[in-house]
C-alpha atoms as a PDB file:
ATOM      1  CA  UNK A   1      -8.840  26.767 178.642  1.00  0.00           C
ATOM      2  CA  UNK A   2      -7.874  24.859 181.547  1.00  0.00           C
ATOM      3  CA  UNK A   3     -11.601  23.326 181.911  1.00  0.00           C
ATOM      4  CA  UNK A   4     -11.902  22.603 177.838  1.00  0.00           C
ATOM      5  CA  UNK A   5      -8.806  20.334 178.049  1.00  0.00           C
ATOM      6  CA  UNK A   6      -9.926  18.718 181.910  1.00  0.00           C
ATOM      7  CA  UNK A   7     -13.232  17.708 179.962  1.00  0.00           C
ATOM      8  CA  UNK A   8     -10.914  16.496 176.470  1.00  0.00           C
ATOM      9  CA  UNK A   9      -9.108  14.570 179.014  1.00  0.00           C
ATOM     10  CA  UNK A  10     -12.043  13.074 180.856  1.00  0.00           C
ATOM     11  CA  UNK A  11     -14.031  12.114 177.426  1.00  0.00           C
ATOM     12  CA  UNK A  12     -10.930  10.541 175.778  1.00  0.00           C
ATOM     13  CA  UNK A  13     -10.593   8.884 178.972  1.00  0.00           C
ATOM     14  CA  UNK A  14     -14.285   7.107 178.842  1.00  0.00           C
ATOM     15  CA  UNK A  15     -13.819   6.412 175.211  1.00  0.00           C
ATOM     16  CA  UNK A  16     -10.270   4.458 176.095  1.00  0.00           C
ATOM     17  CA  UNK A  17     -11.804   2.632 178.782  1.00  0.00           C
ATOM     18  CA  UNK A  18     -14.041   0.076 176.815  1.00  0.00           C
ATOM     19  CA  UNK A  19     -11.202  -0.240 174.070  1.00  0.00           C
ATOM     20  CA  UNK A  20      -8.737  -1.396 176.896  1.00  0.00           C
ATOM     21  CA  UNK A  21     -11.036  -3.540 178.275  1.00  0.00           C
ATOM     22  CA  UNK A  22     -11.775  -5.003 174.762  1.00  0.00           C
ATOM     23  CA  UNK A  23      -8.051  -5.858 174.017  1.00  0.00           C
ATOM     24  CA  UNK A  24      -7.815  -7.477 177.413  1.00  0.00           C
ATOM     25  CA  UNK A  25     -10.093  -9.924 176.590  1.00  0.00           C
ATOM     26  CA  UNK A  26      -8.242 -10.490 173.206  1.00  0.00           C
ATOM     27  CA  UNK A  27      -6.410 -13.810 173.523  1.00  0.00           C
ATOM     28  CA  UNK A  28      -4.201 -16.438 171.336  1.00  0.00           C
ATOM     29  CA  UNK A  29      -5.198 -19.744 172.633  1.00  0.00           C
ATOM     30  CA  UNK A  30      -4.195 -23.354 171.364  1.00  0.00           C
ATOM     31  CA  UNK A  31      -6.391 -27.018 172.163  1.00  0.00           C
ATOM     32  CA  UNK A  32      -7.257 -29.754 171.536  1.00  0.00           C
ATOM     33  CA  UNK A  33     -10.117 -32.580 171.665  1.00  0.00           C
ATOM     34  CA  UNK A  34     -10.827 -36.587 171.040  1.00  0.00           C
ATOM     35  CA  UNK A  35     -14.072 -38.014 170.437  1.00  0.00           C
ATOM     36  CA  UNK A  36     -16.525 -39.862 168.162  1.00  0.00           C
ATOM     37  CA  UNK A  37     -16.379 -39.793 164.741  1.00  0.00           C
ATOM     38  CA  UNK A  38     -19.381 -41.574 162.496  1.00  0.00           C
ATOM     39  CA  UNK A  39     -19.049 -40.713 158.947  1.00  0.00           C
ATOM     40  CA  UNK A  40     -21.938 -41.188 157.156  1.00  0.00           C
ATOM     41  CA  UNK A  41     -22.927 -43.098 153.403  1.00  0.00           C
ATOM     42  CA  UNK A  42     -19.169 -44.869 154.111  1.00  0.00           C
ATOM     43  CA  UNK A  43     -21.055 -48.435 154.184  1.00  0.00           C
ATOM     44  CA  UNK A  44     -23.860 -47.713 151.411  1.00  0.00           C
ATOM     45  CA  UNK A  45     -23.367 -49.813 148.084  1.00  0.00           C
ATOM     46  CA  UNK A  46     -21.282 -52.582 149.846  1.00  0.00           C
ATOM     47  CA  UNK A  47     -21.993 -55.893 148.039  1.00  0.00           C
ATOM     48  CA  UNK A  48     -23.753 -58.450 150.486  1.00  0.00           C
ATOM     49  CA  UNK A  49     -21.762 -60.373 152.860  1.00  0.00           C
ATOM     50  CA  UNK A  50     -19.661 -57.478 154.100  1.00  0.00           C
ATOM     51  CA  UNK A  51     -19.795 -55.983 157.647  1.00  0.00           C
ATOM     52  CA  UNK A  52     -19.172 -52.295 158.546  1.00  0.00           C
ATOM     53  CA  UNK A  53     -18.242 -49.717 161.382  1.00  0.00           C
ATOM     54  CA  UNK A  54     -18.670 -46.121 160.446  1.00  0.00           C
ATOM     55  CA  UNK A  55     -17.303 -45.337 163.891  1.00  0.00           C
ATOM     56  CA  UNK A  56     -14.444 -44.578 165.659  1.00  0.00           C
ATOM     57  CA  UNK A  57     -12.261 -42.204 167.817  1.00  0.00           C
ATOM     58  CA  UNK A  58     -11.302 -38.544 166.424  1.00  0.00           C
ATOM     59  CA  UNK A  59      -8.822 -36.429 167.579  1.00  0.00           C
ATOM     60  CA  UNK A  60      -7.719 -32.874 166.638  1.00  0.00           C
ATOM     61  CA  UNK A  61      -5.454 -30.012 167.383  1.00  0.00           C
ATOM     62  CA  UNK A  62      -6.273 -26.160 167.244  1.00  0.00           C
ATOM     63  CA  UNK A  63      -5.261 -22.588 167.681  1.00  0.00           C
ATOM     64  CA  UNK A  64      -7.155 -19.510 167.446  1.00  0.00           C
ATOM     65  CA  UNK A  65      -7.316 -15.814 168.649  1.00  0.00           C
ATOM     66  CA  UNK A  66     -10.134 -14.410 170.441  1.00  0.00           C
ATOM     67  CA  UNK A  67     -10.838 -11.120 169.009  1.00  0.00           C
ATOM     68  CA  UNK A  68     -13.144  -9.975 171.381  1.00  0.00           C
ATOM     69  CA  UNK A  69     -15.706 -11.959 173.958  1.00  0.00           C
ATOM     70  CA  UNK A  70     -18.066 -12.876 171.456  1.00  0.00           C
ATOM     71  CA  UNK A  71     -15.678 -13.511 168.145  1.00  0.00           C
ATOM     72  CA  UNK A  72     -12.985 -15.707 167.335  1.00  0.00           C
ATOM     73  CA  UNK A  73     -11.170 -17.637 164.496  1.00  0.00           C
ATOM     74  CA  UNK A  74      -9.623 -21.150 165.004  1.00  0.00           C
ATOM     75  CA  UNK A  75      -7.434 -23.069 162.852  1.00  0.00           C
ATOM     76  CA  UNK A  76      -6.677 -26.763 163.593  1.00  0.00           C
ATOM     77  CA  UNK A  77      -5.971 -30.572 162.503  1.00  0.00           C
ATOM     78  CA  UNK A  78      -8.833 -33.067 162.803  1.00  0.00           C
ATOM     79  CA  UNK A  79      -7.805 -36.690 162.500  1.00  0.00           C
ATOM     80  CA  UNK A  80     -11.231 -38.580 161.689  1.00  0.00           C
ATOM     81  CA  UNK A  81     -10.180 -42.037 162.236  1.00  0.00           C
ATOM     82  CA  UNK A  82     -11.325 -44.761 159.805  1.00  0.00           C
ATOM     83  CA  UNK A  83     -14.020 -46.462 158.307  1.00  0.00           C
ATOM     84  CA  UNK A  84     -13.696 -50.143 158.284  1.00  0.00           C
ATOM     85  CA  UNK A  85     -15.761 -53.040 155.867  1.00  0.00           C
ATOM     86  CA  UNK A  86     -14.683 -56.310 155.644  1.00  0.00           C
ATOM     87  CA  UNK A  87     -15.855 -59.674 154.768  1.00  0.00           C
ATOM     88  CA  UNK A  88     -14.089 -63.484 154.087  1.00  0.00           C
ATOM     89  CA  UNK A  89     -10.734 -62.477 154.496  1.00  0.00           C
ATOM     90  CA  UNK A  90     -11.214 -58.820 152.312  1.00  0.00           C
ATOM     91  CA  UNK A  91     -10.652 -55.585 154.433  1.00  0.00           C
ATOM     92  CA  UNK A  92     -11.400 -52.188 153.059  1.00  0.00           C
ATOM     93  CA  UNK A  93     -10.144 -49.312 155.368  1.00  0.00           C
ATOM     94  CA  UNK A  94     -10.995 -45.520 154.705  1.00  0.00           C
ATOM     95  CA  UNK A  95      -8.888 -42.967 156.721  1.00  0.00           C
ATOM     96  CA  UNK A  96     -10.008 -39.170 157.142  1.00  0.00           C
ATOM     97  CA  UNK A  97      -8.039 -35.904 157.841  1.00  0.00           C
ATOM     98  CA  UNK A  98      -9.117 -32.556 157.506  1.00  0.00           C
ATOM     99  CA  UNK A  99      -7.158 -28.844 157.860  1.00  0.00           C
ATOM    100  CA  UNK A 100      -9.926 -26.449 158.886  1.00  0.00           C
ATOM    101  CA  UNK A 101     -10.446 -22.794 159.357  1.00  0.00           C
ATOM    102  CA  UNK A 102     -13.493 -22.133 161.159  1.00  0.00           C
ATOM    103  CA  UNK A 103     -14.895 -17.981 162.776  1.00  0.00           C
ATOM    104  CA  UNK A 104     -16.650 -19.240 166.053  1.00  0.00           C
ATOM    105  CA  UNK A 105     -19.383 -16.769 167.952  1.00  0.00           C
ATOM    106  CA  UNK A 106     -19.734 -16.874 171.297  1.00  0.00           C
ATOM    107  CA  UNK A 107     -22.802 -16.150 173.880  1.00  0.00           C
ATOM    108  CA  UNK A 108     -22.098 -16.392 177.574  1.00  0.00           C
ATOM    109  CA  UNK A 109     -25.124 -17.862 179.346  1.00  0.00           C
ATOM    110  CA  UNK A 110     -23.695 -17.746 182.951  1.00  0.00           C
ATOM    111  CA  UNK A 111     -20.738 -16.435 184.662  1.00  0.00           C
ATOM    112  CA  UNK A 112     -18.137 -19.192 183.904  1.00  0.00           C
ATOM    113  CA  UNK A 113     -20.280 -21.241 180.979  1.00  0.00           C
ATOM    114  CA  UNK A 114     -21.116 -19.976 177.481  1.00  0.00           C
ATOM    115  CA  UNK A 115     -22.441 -21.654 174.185  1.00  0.00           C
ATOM    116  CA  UNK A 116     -20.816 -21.095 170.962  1.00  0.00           C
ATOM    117  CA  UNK A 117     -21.502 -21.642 167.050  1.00  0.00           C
ATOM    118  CA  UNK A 118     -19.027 -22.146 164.650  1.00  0.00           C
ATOM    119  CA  UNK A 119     -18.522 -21.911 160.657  1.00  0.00           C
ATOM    120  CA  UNK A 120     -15.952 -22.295 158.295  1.00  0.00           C
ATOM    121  CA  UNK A 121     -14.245 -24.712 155.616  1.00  0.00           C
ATOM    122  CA  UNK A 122     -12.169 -27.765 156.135  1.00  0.00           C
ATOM    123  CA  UNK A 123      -9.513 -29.132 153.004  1.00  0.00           C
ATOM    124  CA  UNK A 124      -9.908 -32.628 153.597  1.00  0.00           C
ATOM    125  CA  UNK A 125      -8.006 -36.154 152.444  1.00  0.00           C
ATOM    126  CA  UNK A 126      -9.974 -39.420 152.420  1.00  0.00           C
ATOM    127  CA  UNK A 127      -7.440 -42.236 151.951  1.00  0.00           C
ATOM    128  CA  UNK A 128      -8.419 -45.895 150.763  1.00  0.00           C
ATOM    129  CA  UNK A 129      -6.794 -48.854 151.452  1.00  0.00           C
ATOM    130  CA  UNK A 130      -7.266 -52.311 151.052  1.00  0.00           C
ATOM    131  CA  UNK A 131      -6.333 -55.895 150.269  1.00  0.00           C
ATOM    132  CA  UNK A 132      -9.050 -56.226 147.098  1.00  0.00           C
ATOM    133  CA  UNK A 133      -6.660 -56.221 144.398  1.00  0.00           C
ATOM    134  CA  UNK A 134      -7.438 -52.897 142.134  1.00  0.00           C
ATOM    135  CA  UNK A 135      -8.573 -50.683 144.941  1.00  0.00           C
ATOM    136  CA  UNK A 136      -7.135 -48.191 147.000  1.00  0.00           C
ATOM    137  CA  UNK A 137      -6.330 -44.133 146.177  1.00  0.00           C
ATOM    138  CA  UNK A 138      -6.802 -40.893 147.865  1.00  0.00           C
ATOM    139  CA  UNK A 139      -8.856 -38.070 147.433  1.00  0.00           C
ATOM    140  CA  UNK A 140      -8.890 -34.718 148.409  1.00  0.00           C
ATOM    141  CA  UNK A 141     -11.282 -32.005 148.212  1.00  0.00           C
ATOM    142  CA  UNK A 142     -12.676 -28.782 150.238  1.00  0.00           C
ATOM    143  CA  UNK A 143     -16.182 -28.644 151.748  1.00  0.00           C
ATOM    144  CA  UNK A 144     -18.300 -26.887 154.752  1.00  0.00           C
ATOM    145  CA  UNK A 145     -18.261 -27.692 158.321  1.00  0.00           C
ATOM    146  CA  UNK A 146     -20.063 -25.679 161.004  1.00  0.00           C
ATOM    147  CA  UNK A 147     -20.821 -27.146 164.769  1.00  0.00           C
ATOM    148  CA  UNK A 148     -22.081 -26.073 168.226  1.00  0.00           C
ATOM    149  CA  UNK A 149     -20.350 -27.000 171.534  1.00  0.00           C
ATOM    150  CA  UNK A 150     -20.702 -25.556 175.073  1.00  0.00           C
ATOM    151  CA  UNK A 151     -17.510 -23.986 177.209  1.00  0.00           C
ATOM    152  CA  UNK A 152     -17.181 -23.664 180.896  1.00  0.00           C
ATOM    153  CA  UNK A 153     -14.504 -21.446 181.737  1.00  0.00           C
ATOM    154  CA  UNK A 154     -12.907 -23.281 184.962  1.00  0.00           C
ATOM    155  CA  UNK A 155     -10.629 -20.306 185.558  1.00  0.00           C
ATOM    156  CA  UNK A 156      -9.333 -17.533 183.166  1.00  0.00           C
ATOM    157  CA  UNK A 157      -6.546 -18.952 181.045  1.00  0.00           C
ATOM    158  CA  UNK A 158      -8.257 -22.590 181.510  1.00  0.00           C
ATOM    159  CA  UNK A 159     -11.437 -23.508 179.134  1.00  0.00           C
ATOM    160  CA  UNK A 160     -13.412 -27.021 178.612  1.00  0.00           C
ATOM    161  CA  UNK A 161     -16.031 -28.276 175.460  1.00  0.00           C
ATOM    162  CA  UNK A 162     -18.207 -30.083 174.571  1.00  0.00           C
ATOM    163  CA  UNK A 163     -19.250 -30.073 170.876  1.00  0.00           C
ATOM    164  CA  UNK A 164     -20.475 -31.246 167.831  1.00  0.00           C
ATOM    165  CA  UNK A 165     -19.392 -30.556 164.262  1.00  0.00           C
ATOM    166  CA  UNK A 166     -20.207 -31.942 160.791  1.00  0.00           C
ATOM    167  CA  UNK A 167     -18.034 -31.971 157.684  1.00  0.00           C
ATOM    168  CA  UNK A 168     -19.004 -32.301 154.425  1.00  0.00           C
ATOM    169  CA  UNK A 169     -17.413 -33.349 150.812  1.00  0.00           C
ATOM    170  CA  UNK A 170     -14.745 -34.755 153.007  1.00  0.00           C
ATOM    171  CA  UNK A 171     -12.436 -35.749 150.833  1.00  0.00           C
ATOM    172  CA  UNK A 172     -14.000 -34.023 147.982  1.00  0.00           C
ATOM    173  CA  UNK A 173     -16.749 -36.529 147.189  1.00  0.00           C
ATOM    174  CA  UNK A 174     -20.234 -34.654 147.122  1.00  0.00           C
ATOM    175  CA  UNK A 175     -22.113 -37.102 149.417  1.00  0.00           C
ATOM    176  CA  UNK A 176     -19.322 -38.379 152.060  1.00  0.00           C
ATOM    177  CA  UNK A 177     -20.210 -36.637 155.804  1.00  0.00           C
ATOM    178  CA  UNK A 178     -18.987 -36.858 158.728  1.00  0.00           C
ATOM    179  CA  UNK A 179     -19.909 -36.090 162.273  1.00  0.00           C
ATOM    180  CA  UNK A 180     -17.392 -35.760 165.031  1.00  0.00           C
ATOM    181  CA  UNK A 181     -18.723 -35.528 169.190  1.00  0.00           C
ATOM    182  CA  UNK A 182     -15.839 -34.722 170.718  1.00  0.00           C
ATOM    183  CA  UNK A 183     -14.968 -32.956 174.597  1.00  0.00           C
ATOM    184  CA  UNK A 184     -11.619 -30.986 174.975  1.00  0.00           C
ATOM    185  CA  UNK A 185      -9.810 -28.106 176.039  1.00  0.00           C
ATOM    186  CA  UNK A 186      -8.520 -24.461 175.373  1.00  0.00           C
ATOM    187  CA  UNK A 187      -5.736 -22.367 177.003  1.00  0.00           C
ATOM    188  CA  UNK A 188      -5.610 -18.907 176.719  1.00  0.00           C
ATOM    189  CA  UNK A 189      -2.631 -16.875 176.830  1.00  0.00           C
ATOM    190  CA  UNK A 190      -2.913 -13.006 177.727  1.00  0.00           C
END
């Protein structure tokens, strides 16, 4: 009897082991990032005469939970930027925004650095604005976005990336991407 419950103890032991290890490595964590964004089709059917920049600098906020080394869910803000055209006096400005909920899967390559893909849908607002008289509105919409990005782990709570992500239908219309390169940071809390 003694000997049947020394090897339930031992087994249930072993089997406990890998489960406690597992929720260690469980984490909330929060970021954020700035970068590049460069949305693309913004400047296609401008009259002639009009100059554009599809560029400029993105920022967003995030927080996720690690469920286990290789899985993880993030929510987070992007803030695009703009798109500007303008020409003789005429501006036309179109600002970007996105909520997004993206699962991220993650594959360490070395002991501190991993690479990681990620998936998900964004609910986006693209606002107009301009002084052309009769223009101007907002639209929003949901689409895809998915993205790769690198992390080194500088020390356990402490994480930095580089990535890239696209979004698409942002603001709802069916042929208005963007693309955001961006470097930032996580902290984990355990």
């Amino acid at each position: 009897m003694k000997s049947a419950i020394a090897v339930f103890a031992v087994t249930a032991t072993a089997f406990a082991l890998p489960a406690a290890a597992q929720m260690n490595t469980s984490a909330f964590y929060v970021g954020g990032s700035v970068g590049q964004s460069k949305f693309k089709n913004s400047c296609t059917g401008l009259p002639a005469g009009f100059s554009c920049d599809e560029k400029d600098t993105a920022w967003r906020i995030l927080g996720g939970y690690q469920f286990t080394p290789n899985i993880a869910a993030e929510v987070g803000y992007h803030n695009f930027g703009e798109t500007k055209a303008s020409s003789g006096g005429f501006e036309v400005k179109d600002k970007a925004s996105a909520w997004e909920l993206v699962a991220l899967g993650m594959w360490p390559i070395a002991n501190q650095f991993g690479i990681y893909g990620k998936l998900g849908a964004h609910h986006s607002e693209s606002k107009l604005e301009s002084n052309l008289p009769g223009t101007g509105g907002k639209e929003t919409g949901n689409g895809l976005t998915f993205g790769a990005g690198l992390q080194w782990n500088v020390m356990a709570p402490l994480g930095l990336r580089a990535e890239w992500q696209r979004y698409d239908k942002v603001g709802g219309v069916s042929d208005n991407k963007l693309d955001v390169l961006s470097l930032g940071a996580v902290y984990r809390f355990r």
